[in-house]
C-alpha atoms as a PDB file:
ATOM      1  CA  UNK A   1     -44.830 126.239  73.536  1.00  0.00           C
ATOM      2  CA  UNK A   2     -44.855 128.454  70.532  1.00  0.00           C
ATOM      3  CA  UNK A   3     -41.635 128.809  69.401  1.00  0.00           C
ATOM      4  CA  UNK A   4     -40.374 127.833  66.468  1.00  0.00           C
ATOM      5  CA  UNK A   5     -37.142 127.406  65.272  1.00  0.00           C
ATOM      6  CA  UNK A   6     -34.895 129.445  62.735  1.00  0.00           C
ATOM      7  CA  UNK A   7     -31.433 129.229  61.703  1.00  0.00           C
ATOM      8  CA  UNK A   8     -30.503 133.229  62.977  1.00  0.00           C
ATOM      9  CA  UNK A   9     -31.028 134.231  66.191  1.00  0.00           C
ATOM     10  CA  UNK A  10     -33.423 136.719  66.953  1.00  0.00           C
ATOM     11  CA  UNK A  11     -33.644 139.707  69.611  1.00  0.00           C
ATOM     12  CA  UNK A  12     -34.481 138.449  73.179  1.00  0.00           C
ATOM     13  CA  UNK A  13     -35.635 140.471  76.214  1.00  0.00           C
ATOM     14  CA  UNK A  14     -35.207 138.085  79.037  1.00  0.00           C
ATOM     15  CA  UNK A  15     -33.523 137.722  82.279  1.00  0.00           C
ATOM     16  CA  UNK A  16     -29.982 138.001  80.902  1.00  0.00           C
ATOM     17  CA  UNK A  17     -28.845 134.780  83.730  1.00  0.00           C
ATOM     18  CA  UNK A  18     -30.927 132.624  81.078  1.00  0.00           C
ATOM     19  CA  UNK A  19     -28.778 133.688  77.665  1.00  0.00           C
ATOM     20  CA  UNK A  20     -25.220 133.398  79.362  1.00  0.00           C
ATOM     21  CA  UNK A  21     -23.058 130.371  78.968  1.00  0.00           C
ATOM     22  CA  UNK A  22     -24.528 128.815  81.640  1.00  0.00           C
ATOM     23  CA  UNK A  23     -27.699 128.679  80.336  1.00  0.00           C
ATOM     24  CA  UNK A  24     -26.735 127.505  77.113  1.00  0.00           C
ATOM     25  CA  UNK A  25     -24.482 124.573  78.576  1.00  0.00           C
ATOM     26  CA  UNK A  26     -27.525 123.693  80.674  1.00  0.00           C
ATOM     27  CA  UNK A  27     -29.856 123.621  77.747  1.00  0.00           C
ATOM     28  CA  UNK A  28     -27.386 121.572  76.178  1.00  0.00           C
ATOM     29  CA  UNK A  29     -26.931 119.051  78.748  1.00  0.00           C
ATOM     30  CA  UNK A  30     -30.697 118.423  78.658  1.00  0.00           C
ATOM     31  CA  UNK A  31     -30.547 118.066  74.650  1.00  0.00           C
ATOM     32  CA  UNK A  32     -27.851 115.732  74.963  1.00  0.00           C
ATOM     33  CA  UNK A  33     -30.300 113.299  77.574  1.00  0.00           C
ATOM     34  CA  UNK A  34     -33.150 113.618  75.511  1.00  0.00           C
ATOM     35  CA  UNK A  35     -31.223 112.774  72.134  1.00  0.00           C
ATOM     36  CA  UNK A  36     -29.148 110.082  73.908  1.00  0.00           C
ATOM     37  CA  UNK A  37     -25.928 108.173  71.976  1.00  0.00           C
ATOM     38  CA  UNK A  38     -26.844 110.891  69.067  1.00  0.00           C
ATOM     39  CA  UNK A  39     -24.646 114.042  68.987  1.00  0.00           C
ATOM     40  CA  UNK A  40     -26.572 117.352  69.100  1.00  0.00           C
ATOM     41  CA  UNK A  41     -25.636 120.041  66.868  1.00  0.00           C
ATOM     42  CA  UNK A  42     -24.325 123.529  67.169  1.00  0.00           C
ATOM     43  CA  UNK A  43     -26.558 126.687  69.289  1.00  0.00           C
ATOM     44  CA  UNK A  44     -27.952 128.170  66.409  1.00  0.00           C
ATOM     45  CA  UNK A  45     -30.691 130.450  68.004  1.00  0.00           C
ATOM     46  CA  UNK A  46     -32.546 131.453  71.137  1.00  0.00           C
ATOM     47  CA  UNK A  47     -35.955 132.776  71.183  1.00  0.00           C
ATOM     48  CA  UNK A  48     -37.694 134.938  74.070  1.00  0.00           C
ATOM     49  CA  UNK A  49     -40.757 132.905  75.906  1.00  0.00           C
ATOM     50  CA  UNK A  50     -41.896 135.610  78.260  1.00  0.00           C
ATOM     51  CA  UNK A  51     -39.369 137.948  80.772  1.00  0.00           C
ATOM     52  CA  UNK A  52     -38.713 134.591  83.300  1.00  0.00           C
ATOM     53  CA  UNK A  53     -38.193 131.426  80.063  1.00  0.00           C
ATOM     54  CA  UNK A  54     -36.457 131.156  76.851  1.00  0.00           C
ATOM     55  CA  UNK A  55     -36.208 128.670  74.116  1.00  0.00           C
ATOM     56  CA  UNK A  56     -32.295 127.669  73.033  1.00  0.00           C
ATOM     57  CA  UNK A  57     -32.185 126.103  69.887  1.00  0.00           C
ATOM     58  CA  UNK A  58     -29.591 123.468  68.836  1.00  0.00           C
ATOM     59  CA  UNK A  59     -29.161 121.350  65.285  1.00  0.00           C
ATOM     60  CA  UNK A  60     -30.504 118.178  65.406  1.00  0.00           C
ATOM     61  CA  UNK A  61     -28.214 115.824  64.038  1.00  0.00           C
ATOM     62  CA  UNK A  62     -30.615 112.924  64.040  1.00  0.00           C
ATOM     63  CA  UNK A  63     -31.168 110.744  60.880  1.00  0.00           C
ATOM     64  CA  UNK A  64     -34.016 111.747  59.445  1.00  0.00           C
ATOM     65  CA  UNK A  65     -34.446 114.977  60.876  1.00  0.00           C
ATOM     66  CA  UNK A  66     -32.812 117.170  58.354  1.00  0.00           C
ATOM     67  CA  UNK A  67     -34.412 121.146  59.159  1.00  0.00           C
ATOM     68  CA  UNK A  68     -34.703 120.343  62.988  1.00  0.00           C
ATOM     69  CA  UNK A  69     -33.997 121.620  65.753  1.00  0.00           C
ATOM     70  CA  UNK A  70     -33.619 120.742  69.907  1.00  0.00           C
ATOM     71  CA  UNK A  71     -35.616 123.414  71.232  1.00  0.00           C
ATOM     72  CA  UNK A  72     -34.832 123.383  75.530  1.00  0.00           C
ATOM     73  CA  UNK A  73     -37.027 126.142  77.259  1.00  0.00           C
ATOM     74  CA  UNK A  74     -35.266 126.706  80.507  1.00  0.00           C
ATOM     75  CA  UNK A  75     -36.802 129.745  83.417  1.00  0.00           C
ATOM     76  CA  UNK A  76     -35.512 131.543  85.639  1.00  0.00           C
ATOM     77  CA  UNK A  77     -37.402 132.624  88.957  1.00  0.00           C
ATOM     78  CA  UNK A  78     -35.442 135.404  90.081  1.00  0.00           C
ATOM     79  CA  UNK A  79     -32.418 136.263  92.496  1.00  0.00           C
ATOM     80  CA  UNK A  80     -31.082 132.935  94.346  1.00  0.00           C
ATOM     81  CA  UNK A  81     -32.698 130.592  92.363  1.00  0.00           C
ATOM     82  CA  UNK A  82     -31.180 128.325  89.786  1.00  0.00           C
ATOM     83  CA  UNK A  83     -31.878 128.281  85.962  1.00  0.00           C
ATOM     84  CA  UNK A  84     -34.148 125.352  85.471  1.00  0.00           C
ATOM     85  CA  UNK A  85     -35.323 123.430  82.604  1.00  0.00           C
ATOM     86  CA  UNK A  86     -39.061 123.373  81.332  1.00  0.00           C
ATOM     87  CA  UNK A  87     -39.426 121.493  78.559  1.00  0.00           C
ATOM     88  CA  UNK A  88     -37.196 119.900  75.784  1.00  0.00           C
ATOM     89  CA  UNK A  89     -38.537 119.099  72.309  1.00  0.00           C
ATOM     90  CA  UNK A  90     -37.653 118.693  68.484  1.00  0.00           C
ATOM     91  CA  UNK A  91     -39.256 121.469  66.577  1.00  0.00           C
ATOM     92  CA  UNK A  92     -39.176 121.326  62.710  1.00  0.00           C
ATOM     93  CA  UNK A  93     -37.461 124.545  60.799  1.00  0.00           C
ATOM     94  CA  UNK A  94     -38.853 126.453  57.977  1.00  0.00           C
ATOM     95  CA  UNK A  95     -37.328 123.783  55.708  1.00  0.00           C
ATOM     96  CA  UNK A  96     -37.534 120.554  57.411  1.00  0.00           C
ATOM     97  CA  UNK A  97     -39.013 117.290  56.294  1.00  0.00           C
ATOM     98  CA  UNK A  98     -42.048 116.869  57.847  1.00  0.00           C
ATOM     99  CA  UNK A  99     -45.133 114.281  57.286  1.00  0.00           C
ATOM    100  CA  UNK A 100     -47.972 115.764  55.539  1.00  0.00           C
ATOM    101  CA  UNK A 101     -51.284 117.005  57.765  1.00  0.00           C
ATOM    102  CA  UNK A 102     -53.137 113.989  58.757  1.00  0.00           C
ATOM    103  CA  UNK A 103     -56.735 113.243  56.514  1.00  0.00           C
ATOM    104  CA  UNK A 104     -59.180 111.405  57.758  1.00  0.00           C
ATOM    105  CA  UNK A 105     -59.651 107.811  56.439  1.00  0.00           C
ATOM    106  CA  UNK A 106     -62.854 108.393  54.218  1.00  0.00           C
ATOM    107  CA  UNK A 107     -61.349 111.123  52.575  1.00  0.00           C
ATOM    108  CA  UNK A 108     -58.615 109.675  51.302  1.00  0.00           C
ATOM    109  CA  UNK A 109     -60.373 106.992  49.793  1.00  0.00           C
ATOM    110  CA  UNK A 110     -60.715 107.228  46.474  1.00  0.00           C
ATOM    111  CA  UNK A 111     -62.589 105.234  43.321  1.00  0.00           C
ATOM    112  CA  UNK A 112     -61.414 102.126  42.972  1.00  0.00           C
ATOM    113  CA  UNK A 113     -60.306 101.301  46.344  1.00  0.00           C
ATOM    114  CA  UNK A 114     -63.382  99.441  47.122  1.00  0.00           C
ATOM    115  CA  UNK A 115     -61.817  95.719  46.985  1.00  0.00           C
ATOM    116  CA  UNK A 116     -64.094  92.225  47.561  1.00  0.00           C
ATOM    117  CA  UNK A 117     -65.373  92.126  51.084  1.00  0.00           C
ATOM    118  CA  UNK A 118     -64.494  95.893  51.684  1.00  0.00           C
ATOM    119  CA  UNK A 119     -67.210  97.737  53.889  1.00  0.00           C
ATOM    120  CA  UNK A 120     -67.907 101.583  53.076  1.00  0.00           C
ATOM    121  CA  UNK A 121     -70.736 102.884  54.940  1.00  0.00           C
ATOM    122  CA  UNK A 122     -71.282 106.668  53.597  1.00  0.00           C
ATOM    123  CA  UNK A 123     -70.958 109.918  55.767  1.00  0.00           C
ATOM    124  CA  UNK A 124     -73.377 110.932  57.993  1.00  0.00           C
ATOM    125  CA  UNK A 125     -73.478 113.977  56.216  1.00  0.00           C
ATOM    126  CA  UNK A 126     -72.722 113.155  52.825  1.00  0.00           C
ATOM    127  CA  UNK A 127     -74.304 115.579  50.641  1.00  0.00           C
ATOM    128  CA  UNK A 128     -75.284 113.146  47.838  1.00  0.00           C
ATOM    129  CA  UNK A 129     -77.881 111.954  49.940  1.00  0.00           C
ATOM    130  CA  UNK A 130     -81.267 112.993  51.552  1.00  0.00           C
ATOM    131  CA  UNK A 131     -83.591 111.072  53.195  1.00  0.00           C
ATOM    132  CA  UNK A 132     -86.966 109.985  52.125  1.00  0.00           C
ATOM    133  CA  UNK A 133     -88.578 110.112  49.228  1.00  0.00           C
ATOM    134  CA  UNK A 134     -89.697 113.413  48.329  1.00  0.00           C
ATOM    135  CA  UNK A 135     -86.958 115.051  48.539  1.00  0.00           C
ATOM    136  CA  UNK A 136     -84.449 113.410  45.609  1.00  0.00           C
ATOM    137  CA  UNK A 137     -85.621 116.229  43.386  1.00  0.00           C
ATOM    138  CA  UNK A 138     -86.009 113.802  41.068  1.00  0.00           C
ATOM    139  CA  UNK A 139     -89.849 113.743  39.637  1.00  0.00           C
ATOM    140  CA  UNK A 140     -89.665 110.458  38.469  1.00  0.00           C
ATOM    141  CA  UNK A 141     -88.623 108.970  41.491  1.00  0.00           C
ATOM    142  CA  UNK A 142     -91.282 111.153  43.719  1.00  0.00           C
ATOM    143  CA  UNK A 143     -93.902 110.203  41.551  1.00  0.00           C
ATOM    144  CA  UNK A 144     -93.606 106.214  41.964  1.00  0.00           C
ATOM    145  CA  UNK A 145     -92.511 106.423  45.723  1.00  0.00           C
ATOM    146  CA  UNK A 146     -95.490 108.554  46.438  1.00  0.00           C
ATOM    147  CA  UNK A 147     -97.981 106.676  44.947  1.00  0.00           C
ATOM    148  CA  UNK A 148     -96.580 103.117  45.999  1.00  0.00           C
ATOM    149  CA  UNK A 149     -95.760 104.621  49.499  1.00  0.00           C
ATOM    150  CA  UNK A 150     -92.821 102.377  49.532  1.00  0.00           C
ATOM    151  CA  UNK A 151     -89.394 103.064  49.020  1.00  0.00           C
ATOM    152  CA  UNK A 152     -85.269 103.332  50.062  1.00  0.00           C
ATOM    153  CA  UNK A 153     -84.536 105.326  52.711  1.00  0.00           C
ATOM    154  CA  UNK A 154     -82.100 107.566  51.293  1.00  0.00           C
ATOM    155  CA  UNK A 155     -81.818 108.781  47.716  1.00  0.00           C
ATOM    156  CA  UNK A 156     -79.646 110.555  45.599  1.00  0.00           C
ATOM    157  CA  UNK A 157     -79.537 114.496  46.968  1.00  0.00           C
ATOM    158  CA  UNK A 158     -80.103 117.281  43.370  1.00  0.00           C
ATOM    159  CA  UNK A 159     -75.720 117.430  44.130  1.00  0.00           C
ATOM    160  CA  UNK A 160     -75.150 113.802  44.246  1.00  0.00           C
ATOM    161  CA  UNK A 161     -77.230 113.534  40.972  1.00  0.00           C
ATOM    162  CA  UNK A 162     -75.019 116.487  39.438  1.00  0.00           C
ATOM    163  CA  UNK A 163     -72.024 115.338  40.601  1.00  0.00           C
ATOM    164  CA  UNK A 164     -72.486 111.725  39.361  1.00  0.00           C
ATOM    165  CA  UNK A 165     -73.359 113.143  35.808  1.00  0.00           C
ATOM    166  CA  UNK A 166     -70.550 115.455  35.969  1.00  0.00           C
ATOM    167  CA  UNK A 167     -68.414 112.115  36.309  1.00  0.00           C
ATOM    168  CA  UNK A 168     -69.787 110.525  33.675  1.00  0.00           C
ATOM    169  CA  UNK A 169     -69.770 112.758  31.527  1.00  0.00           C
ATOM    170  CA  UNK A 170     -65.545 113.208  31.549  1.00  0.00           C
ATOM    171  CA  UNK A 171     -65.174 109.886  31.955  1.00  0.00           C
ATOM    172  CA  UNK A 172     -64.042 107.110  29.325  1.00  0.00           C
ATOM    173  CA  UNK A 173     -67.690 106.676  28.620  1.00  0.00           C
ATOM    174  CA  UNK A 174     -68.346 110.199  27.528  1.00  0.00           C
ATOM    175  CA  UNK A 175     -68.725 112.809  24.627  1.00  0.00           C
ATOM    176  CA  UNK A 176     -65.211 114.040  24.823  1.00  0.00           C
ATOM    177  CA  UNK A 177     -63.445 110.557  24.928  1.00  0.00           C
ATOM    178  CA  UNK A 178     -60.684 109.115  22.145  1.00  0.00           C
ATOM    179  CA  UNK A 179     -63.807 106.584  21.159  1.00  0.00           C
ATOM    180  CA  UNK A 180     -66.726 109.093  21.048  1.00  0.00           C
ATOM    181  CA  UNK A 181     -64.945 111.501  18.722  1.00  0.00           C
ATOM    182  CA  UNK A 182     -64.118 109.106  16.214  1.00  0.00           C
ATOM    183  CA  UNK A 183     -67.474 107.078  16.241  1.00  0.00           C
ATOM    184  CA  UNK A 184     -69.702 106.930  13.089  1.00  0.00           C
ATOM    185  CA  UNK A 185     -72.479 107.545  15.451  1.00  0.00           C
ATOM    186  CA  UNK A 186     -74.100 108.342  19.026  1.00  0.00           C
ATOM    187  CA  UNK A 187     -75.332 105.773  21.290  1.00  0.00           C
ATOM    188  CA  UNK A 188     -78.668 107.885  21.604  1.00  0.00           C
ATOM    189  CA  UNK A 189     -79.498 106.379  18.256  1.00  0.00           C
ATOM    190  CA  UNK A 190     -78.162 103.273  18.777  1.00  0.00           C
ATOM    191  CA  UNK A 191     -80.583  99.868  19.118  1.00  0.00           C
ATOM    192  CA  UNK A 192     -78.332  98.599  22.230  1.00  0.00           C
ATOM    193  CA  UNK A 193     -78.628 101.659  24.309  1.00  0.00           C
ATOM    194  CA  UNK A 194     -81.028 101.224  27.363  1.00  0.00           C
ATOM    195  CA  UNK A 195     -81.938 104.539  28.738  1.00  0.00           C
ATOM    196  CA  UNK A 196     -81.748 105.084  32.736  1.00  0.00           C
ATOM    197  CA  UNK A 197     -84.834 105.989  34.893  1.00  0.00           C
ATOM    198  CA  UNK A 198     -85.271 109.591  36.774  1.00  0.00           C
ATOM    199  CA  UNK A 199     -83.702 112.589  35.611  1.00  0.00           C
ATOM    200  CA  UNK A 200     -80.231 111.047  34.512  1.00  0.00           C
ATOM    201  CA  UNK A 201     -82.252 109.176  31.577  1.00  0.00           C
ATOM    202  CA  UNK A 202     -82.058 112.730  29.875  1.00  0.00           C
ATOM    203  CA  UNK A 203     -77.859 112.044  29.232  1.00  0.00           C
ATOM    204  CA  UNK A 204     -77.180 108.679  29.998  1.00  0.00           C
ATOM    205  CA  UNK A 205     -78.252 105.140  29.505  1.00  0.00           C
ATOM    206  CA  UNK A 206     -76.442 101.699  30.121  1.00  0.00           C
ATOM    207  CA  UNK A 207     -74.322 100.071  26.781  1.00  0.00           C
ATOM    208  CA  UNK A 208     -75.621  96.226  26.253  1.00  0.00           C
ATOM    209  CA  UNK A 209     -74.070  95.301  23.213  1.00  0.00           C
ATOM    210  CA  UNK A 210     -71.232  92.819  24.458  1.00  0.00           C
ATOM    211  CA  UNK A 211     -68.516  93.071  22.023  1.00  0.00           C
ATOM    212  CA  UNK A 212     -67.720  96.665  22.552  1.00  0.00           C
ATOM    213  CA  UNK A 213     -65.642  98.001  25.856  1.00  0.00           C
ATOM    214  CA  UNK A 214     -68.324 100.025  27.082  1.00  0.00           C
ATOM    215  CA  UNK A 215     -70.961  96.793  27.566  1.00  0.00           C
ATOM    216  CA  UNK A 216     -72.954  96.877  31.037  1.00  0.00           C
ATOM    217  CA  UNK A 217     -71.353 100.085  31.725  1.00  0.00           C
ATOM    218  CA  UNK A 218     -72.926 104.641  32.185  1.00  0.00           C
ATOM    219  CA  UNK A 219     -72.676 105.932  28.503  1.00  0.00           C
ATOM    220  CA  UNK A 220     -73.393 109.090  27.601  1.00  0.00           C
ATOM    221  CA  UNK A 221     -75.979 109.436  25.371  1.00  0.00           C
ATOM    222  CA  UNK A 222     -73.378 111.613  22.922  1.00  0.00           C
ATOM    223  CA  UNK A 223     -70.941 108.797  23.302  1.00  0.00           C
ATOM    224  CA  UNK A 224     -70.585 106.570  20.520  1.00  0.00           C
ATOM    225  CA  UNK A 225     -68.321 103.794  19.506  1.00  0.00           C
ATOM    226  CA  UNK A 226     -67.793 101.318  15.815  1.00  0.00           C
ATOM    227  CA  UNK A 227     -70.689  99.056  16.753  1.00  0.00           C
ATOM    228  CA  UNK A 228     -73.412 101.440  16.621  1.00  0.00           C
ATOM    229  CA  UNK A 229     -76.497  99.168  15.366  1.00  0.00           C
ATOM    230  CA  UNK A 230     -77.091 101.178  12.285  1.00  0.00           C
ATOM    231  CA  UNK A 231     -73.135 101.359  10.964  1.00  0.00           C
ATOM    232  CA  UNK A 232     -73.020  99.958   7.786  1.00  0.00           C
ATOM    233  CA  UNK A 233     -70.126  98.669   5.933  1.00  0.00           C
ATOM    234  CA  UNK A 234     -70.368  98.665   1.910  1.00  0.00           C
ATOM    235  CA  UNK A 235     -69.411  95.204   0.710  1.00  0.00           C
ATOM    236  CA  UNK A 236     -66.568  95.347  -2.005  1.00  0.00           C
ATOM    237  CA  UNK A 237     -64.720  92.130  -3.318  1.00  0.00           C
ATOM    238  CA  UNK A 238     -61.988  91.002  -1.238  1.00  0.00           C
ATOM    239  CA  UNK A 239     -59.732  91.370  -4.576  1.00  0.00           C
ATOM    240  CA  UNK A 240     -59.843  94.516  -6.769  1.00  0.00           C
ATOM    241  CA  UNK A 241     -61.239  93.637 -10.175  1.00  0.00           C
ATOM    242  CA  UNK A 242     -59.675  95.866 -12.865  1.00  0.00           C
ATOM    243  CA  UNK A 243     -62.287  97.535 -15.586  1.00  0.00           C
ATOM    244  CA  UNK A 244     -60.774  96.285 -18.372  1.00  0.00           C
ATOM    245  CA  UNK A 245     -59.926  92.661 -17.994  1.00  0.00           C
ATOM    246  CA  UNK A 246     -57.991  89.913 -20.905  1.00  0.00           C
ATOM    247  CA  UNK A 247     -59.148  86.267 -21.110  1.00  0.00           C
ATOM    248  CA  UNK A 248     -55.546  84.775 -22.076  1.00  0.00           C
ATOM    249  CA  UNK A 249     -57.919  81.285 -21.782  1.00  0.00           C
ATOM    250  CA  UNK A 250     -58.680  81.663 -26.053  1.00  0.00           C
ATOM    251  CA  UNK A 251     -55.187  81.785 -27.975  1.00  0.00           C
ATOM    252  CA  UNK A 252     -55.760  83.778 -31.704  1.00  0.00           C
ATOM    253  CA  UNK A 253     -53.614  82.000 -34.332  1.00  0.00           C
ATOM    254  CA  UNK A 254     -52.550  83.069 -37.398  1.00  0.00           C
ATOM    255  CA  UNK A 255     -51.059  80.860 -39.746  1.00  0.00           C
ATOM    256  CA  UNK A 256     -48.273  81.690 -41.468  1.00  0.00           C
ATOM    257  CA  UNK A 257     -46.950  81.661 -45.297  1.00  0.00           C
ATOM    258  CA  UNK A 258     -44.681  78.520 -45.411  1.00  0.00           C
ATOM    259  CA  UNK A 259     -41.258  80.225 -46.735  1.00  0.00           C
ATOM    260  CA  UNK A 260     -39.800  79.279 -50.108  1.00  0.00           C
ATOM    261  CA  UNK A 261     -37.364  76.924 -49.923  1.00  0.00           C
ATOM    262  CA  UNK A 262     -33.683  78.166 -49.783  1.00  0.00           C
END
């Protein structure tokens, strides 16, 4: 059925025996079954199915159902035949609560969600991966798996290699990050930054000094934090030595006149 309900009736052409009170009462009656020990609301529409059906609409007074409506189709077959019923539904308005459109379970997982134990085999047709060897797009790889004619059987697709370095690269790990833009230096230069192989070697390496936050993890090679191997910290005394100093250790004294006597 493909009626759907609204809150002002609308212009029907139909067998007028199927919009009279009978009708409606009928339509009514089957609401009433279907909704059970839960009142149904006031006729607040009809809507033409074809010349021999319509759809009455009633409110649906059901908890949780705020914006729907009963919908009861009910036909007519012609002279000496009774109005009949054909279908009774609840149909959601134009502003009723409804769930949200289903989405499939691997799309809605997101980073993170992976937990201990967790299986998450990829798509079939995930697009960040192609099979074989000579196909990653990726020289370095092609090189080595060519020559050793051994190898993984997928590997990182030219998008899955873009869009990984595209994450990176926002990420707390990159240029643009609260760390990087107050660092003294980049990791590029730095003595404990271990470039990656293949293409992504050109932007990104792996962090292995172990007292900063970004140890064992994807740092951009603009990224930079305050233990950069070559930061240097001038060494002043602890307390601040004034230029002009007095050794109160040495007492001057000068001896005085004794006074006359009085």
């Amino acid at each position: 059925m493909t009626a759907t309900p609204t809150q002002q009736p609308e212009p029907v052409l139909a067998d007028p025996v199927l919009l009279d009170s009978g009708a409606v009462g009928l339509a009514r009656a089957a609401a009433q079954e279907e909704a059970g020990e839960e009142p149904v609301g006031d006729h607040v529409g009809v809507l033409a199915e074809d010349d021999a059906s319509v759809t009455h609409l009633f409110e649906a007074e059901r908890a949780g159902y705020r914006g729907w409506s009963w919908a009861v189709t009910v036909a007519h077959a012609g002279g000496g035949t009774p109005v009949s019923v054909s279908e009774v539904v609840l149909l959601p308005g134009n502003d009723a609560l409804v769930a949200p459109d289903w989405v499939p379970w691997h799309e809605r997982v997101r980073a993170g969600d992976l937990g201990v134990g967790d299986l998450l085999p990829p798509r079939e047709d995930d697009p960040r991966l192609v099979p074989g060897y000579v196909e990653s797009e990726d020289p370095a790889v092609e090189e080595v798996a060519l020559e050793v004619g051994l190898g993984r059987v997928r590997v990182l697709s030219r998008e899955g290699v873009l869009d990984a370095a595209s994450r990176w690269h926002g990420g707390d790990f990159g240029p643009r990050s609260d760390m990087a833009r107050s660092a003294p230096a980049r990791c590029g230069t730095c003595g404990f930054y271990v470039r990656v192989a293949g293409s992504l070697g050109a932007g990104f390496g792996v962090c292995a000094n172990e007292l900063t936050p970004a140890d064992g993890h994807v740092v951009h090679v603009e990224y930079g934090c305050g233990a950069h191997s070559e930061v240097e910290v001038e060494n002043i005394p602890a307390v601040p030595v004034a230029d002009l100093v007095y050794d109160d250790a040495v007492l001057d004294v000068e001896a005085n006149a004794p006074e006359s006597s009085r």
